[in-house]
C-alpha atoms as a PDB file:
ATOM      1  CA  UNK A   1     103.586-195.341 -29.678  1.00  0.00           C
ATOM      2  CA  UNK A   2     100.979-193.315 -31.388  1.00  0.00           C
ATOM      3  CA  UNK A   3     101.800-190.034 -29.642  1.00  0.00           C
ATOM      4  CA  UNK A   4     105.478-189.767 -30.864  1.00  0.00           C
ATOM      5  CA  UNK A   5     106.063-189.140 -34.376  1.00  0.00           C
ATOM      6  CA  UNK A   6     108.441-191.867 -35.616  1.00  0.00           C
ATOM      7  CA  UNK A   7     111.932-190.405 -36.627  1.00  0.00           C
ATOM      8  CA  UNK A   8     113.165-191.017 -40.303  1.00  0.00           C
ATOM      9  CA  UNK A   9     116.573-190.024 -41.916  1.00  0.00           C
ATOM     10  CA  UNK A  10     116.614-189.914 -45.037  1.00  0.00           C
ATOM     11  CA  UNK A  11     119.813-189.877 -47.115  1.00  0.00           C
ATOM     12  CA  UNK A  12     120.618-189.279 -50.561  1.00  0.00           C
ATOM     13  CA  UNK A  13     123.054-187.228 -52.495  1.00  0.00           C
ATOM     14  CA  UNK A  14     120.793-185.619 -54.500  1.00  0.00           C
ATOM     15  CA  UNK A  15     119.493-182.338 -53.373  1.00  0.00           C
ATOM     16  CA  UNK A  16     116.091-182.404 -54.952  1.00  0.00           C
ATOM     17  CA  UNK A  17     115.452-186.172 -54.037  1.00  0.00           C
ATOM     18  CA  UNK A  18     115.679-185.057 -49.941  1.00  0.00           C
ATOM     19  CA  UNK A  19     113.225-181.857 -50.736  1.00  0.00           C
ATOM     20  CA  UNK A  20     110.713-184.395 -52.386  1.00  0.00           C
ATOM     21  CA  UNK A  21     110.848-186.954 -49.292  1.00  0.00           C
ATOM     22  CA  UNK A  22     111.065-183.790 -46.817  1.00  0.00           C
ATOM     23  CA  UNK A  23     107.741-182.469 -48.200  1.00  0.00           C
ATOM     24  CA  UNK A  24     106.010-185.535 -48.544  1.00  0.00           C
ATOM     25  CA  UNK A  25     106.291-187.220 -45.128  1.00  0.00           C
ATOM     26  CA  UNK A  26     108.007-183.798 -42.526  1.00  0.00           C
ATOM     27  CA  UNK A  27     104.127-183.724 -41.525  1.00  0.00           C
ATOM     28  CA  UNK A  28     103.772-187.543 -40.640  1.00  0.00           C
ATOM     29  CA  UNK A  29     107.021-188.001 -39.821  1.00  0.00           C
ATOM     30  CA  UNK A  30     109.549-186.440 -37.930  1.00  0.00           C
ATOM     31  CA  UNK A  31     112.261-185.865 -40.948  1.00  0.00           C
ATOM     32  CA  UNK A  32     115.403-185.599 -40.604  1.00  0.00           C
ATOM     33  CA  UNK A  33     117.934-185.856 -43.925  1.00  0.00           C
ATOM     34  CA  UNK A  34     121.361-186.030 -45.105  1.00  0.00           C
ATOM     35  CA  UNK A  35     123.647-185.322 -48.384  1.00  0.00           C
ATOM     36  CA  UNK A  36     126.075-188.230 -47.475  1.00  0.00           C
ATOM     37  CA  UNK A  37     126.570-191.123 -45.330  1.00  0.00           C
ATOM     38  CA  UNK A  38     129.333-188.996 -42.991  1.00  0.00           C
ATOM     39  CA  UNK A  39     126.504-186.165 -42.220  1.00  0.00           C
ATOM     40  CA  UNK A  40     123.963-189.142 -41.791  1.00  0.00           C
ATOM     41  CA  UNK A  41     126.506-190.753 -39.009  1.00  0.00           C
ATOM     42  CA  UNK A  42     127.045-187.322 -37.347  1.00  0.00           C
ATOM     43  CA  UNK A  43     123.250-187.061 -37.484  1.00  0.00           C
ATOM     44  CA  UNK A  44     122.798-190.630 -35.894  1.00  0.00           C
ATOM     45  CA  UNK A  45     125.606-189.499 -32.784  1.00  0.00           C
ATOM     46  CA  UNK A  46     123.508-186.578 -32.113  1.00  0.00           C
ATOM     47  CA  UNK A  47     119.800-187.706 -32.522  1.00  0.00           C
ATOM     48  CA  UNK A  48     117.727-190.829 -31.900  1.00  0.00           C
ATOM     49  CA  UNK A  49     116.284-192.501 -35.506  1.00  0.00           C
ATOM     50  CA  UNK A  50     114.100-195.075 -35.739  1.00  0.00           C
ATOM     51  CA  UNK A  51     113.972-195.704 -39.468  1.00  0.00           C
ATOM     52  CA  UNK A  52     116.859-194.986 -42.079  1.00  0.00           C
ATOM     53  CA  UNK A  53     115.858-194.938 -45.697  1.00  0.00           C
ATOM     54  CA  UNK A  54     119.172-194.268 -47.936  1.00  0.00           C
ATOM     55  CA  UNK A  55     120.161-194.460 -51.348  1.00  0.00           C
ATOM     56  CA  UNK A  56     122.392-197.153 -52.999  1.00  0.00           C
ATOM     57  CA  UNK A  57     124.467-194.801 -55.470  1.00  0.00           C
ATOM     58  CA  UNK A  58     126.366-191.854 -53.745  1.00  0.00           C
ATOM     59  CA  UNK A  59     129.800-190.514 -54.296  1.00  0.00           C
ATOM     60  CA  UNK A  60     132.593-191.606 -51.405  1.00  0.00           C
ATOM     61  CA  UNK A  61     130.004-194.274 -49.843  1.00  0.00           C
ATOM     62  CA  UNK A  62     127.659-196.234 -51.057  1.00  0.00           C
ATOM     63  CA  UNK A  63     124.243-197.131 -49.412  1.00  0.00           C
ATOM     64  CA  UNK A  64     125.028-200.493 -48.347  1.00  0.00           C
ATOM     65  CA  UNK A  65     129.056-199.020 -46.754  1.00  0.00           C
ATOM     66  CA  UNK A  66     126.955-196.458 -44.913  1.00  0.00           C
ATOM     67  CA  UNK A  67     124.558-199.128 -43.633  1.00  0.00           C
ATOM     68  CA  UNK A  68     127.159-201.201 -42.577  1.00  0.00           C
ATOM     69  CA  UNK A  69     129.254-198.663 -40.373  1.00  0.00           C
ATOM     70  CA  UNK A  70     125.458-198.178 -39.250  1.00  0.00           C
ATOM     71  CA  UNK A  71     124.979-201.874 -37.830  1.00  0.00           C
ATOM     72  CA  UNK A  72     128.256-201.571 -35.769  1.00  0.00           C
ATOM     73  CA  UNK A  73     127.549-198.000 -34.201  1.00  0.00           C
ATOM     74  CA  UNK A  74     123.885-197.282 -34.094  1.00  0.00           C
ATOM     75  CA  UNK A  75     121.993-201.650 -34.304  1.00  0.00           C
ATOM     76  CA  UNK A  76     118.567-200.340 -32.962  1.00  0.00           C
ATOM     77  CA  UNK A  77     116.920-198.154 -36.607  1.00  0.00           C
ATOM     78  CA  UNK A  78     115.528-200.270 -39.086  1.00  0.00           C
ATOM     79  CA  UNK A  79     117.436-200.239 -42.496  1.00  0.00           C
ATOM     80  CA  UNK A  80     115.663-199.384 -46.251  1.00  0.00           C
ATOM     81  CA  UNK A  81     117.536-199.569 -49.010  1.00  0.00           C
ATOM     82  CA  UNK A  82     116.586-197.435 -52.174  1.00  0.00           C
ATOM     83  CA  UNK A  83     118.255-197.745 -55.639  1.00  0.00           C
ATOM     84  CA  UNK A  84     117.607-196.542 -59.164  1.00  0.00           C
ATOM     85  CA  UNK A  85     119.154-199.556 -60.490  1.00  0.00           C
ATOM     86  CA  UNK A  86     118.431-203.140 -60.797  1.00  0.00           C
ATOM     87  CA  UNK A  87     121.762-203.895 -59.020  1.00  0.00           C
ATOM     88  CA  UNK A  88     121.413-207.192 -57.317  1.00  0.00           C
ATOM     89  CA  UNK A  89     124.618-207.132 -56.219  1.00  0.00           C
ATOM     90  CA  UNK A  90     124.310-204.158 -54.165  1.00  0.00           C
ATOM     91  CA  UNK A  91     120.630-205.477 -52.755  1.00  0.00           C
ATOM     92  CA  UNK A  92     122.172-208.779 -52.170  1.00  0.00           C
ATOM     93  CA  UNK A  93     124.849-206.869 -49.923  1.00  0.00           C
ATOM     94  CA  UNK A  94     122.817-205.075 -48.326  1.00  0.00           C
ATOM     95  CA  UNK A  95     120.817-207.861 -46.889  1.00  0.00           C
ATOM     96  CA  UNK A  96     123.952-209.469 -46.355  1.00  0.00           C
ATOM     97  CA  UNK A  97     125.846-206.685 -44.908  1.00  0.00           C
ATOM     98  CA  UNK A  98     123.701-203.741 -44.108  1.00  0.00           C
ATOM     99  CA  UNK A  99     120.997-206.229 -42.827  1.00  0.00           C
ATOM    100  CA  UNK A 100     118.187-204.118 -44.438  1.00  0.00           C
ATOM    101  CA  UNK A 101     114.487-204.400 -43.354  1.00  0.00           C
ATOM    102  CA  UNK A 102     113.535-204.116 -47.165  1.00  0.00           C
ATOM    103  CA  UNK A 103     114.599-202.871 -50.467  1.00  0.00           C
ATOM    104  CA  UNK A 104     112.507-199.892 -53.010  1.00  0.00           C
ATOM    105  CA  UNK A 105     113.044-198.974 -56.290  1.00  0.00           C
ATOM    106  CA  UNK A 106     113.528-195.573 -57.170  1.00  0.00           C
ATOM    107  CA  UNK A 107     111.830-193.197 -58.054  1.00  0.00           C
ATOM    108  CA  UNK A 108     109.970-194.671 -54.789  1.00  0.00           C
ATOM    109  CA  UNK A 109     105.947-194.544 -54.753  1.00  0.00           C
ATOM    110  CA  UNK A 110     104.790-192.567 -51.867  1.00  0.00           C
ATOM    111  CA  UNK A 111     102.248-194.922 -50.666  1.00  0.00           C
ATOM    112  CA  UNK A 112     104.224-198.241 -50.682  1.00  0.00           C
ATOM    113  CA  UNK A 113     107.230-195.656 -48.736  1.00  0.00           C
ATOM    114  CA  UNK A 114     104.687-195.151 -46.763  1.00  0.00           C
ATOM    115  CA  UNK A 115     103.660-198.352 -45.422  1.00  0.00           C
ATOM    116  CA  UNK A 116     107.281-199.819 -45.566  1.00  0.00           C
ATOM    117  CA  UNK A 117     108.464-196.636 -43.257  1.00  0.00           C
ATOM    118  CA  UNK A 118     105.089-198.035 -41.063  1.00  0.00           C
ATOM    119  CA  UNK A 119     106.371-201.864 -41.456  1.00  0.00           C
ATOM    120  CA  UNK A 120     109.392-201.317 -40.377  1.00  0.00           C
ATOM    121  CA  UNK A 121     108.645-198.811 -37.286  1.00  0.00           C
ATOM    122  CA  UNK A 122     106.541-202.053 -35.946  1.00  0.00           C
ATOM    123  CA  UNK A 123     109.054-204.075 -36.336  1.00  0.00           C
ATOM    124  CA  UNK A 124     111.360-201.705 -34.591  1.00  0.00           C
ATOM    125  CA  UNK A 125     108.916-201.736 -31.612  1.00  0.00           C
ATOM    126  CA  UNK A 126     108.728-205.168 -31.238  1.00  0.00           C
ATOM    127  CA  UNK A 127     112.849-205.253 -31.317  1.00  0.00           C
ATOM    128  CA  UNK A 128     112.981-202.783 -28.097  1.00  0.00           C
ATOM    129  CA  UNK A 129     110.570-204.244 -26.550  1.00  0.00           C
ATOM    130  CA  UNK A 130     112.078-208.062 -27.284  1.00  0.00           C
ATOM    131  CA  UNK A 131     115.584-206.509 -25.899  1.00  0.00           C
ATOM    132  CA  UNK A 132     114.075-204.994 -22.660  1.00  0.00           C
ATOM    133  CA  UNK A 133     112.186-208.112 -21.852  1.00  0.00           C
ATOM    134  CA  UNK A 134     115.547-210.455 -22.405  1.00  0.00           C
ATOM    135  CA  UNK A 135     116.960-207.619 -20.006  1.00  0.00           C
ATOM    136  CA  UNK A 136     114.559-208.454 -17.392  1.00  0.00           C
ATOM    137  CA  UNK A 137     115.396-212.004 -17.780  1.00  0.00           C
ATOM    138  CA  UNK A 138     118.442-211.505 -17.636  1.00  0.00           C
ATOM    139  CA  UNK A 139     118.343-210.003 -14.456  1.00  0.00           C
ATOM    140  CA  UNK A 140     115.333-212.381 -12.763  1.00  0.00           C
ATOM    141  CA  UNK A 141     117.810-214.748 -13.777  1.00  0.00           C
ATOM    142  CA  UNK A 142     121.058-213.706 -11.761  1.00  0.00           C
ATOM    143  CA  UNK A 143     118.543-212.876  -8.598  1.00  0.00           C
ATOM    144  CA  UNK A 144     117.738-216.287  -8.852  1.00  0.00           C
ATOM    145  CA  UNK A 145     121.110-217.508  -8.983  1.00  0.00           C
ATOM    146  CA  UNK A 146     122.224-215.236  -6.644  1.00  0.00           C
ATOM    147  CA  UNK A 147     119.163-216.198  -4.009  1.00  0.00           C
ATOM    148  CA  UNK A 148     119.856-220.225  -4.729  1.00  0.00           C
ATOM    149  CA  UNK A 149     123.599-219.898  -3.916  1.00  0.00           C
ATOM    150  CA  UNK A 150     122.453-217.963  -0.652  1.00  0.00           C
ATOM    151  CA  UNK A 151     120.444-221.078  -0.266  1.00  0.00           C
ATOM    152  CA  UNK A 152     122.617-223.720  -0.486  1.00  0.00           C
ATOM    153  CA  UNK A 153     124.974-222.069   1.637  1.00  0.00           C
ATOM    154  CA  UNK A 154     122.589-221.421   4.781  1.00  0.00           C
END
Protein backbone atom coordinates (compact mmCIF):
# COMPACT_ATOMS: atom_id res chain seq x y z
CA UNK A 1 0.00 0.00 0.00
CA UNK A 2 2.70 2.42 0.83
CA UNK A 3 4.85 1.70 -2.23
CA UNK A 4 2.20 2.69 -4.90
CA UNK A 5 1.29 6.18 -5.18
CA UNK A 6 -2.52 6.36 -4.91
CA UNK A 7 -4.17 7.53 -8.26
CA UNK A 8 -6.41 10.75 -8.17
CA UNK A 9 -8.48 12.35 -11.06
CA UNK A 10 -9.27 15.34 -10.67
CA UNK A 11 -11.97 17.11 -12.69
CA UNK A 12 -13.03 20.51 -13.13
CA UNK A 13 -13.81 22.80 -15.96
CA UNK A 14 -11.71 25.35 -15.06
CA UNK A 15 -8.28 25.37 -16.47
CA UNK A 16 -6.44 27.08 -13.70
CA UNK A 17 -8.33 25.11 -10.87
CA UNK A 18 -6.63 21.54 -12.43
CA UNK A 19 -2.99 23.44 -12.64
CA UNK A 20 -3.45 24.41 -8.86
CA UNK A 21 -4.46 20.68 -7.75
CA UNK A 22 -1.79 19.28 -10.40
CA UNK A 23 1.00 21.22 -8.64
CA UNK A 24 0.00 20.74 -5.28
CA UNK A 25 -0.43 16.96 -4.91
CA UNK A 26 1.43 15.41 -8.85
CA UNK A 27 4.39 14.75 -6.23
CA UNK A 28 2.26 12.77 -3.57
CA UNK A 29 -0.04 11.63 -5.77
CA UNK A 30 -0.19 10.13 -8.95
CA UNK A 31 -2.45 12.99 -10.83
CA UNK A 32 -4.31 12.53 -13.36
CA UNK A 33 -7.10 15.43 -14.50
CA UNK A 34 -9.86 16.26 -16.70
CA UNK A 35 -11.81 19.43 -18.32
CA UNK A 36 -15.20 17.52 -18.30
CA UNK A 37 -16.94 14.57 -17.08
CA UNK A 38 -16.74 12.80 -20.89
CA UNK A 39 -12.68 13.12 -20.83
CA UNK A 40 -12.87 11.99 -17.06
CA UNK A 41 -14.95 8.68 -18.29
CA UNK A 42 -12.53 8.10 -21.23
CA UNK A 43 -9.81 8.58 -18.61
CA UNK A 44 -11.51 6.01 -16.16
CA UNK A 45 -11.82 3.21 -19.46
CA UNK A 46 -8.22 3.60 -19.98
CA UNK A 47 -6.58 3.90 -16.46
CA UNK A 48 -7.13 2.51 -12.97
CA UNK A 49 -8.26 5.52 -10.23
CA UNK A 50 -8.59 5.12 -6.88
CA UNK A 51 -9.93 8.48 -5.78
CA UNK A 52 -12.10 10.98 -7.95
CA UNK A 53 -12.36 14.50 -6.67
CA UNK A 54 -14.75 16.60 -9.18
CA UNK A 55 -16.47 19.72 -9.23
CA UNK A 56 -20.27 20.31 -8.80
CA UNK A 57 -20.73 23.23 -11.48
CA UNK A 58 -19.55 22.36 -15.10
CA UNK A 59 -21.12 23.05 -18.41
CA UNK A 60 -22.99 19.78 -20.19
CA UNK A 61 -22.63 17.66 -16.77
CA UNK A 62 -22.70 18.38 -13.57
CA UNK A 63 -20.55 16.78 -10.74
CA UNK A 64 -23.09 14.70 -9.25
CA UNK A 65 -24.40 13.35 -13.42
CA UNK A 66 -20.73 12.53 -13.88
CA UNK A 67 -20.58 10.66 -10.56
CA UNK A 68 -23.48 8.85 -11.25
CA UNK A 69 -22.59 7.38 -14.82
CA UNK A 70 -19.37 6.73 -12.55
CA UNK A 71 -21.19 4.29 -9.97
CA UNK A 72 -22.66 2.19 -12.89
CA UNK A 73 -19.32 1.84 -15.00
CA UNK A 74 -16.31 2.21 -12.82
CA UNK A 75 -18.06 1.21 -8.50
CA UNK A 76 -14.48 0.57 -7.09
CA UNK A 77 -12.84 4.81 -6.76
CA UNK A 78 -14.00 6.62 -3.94
CA UNK A 79 -16.19 9.74 -4.81
CA UNK A 80 -15.41 13.69 -3.48
CA UNK A 81 -17.54 16.12 -4.29
CA UNK A 82 -16.29 19.84 -4.51
CA UNK A 83 -18.56 22.93 -4.97
CA UNK A 84 -18.24 26.69 -4.73
CA UNK A 85 -21.71 26.93 -3.65
CA UNK A 86 -23.74 26.18 -0.69
CA UNK A 87 -26.05 24.03 -2.90
CA UNK A 88 -27.61 21.44 -0.72
CA UNK A 89 -29.45 20.19 -3.28
CA UNK A 90 -26.66 19.16 -5.36
CA UNK A 91 -24.68 17.67 -2.02
CA UNK A 92 -27.83 16.01 -1.04
CA UNK A 93 -27.75 14.27 -4.63
CA UNK A 94 -24.71 13.44 -4.59
CA UNK A 95 -24.87 11.36 -1.51
CA UNK A 96 -27.96 10.15 -2.81
CA UNK A 97 -26.96 9.49 -6.28
CA UNK A 98 -23.27 9.77 -6.79
CA UNK A 99 -22.79 7.99 -3.37
CA UNK A 100 -19.87 10.35 -2.47
CA UNK A 101 -17.26 9.49 0.25
CA UNK A 102 -17.43 13.27 1.36
CA UNK A 103 -18.19 16.71 0.28
CA UNK A 104 -15.42 20.17 0.24
CA UNK A 105 -16.03 23.53 -0.24
CA UNK A 106 -14.27 25.37 -2.72
CA UNK A 107 -11.74 27.05 -2.92
CA UNK A 108 -10.60 23.62 -1.10
CA UNK A 109 -7.77 23.91 1.75
CA UNK A 110 -4.86 21.84 0.82
CA UNK A 111 -4.42 20.16 4.04
CA UNK A 112 -8.03 19.03 4.81
CA UNK A 113 -7.79 17.76 0.59
CA UNK A 114 -5.19 16.22 1.80
CA UNK A 115 -6.32 14.04 4.46
CA UNK A 116 -9.82 13.48 2.81
CA UNK A 117 -7.83 12.17 -0.53
CA UNK A 118 -5.91 9.90 2.51
CA UNK A 119 -9.50 9.02 4.18
CA UNK A 120 -10.89 7.95 1.44
CA UNK A 121 -7.84 5.83 -0.17
CA UNK A 122 -8.27 3.71 3.31
CA UNK A 123 -11.46 3.30 2.88
CA UNK A 124 -10.95 2.20 -0.66
CA UNK A 125 -8.51 -0.47 0.67
CA UNK A 126 -10.62 -1.86 3.03
CA UNK A 127 -13.50 -2.09 0.09
CA UNK A 128 -11.05 -4.41 -2.16
CA UNK A 129 -9.99 -6.16 0.32
CA UNK A 130 -13.82 -6.72 1.88
CA UNK A 131 -14.77 -7.81 -1.94
CA UNK A 132 -11.85 -10.32 -2.36
CA UNK A 133 -12.47 -11.91 0.97
CA UNK A 134 -16.51 -12.33 0.16
CA UNK A 135 -14.89 -13.84 -3.14
CA UNK A 136 -13.13 -16.41 -1.25
CA UNK A 137 -16.22 -17.18 0.56
CA UNK A 138 -17.92 -17.38 -2.02
CA UNK A 139 -15.97 -19.94 -3.45
CA UNK A 140 -15.10 -22.06 0.06
CA UNK A 141 -18.67 -21.99 -0.02
CA UNK A 142 -19.63 -23.81 -3.40
CA UNK A 143 -16.50 -26.39 -2.62
CA UNK A 144 -18.35 -27.13 0.27
CA UNK A 145 -21.51 -27.61 -1.35
CA UNK A 146 -20.09 -29.22 -4.05
CA UNK A 147 -17.96 -31.80 -1.60
CA UNK A 148 -21.38 -32.39 0.69
CA UNK A 149 -23.48 -33.32 -2.39
CA UNK A 150 -20.51 -35.75 -3.36
CA UNK A 151 -21.16 -36.93 0.12
CA UNK A 152 -24.50 -37.67 0.32
CA UNK A 153 -24.41 -39.35 -2.84
CA UNK A 154 -21.51 -41.98 -2.03
Amino acid sequence: MADTKIKVLYVDDEENNLFSFRATFRLKYDVSTAISGDEALRILSNKQIHIIITDQRMPEMTGVEFLEKVIERYPEPMRILLTGYADMNAVIDAVNKGKIFHYLTKPWNEEELDMTINRAYEKYHENIELKETNEKLVTSNDQLEFLLRQKLLS
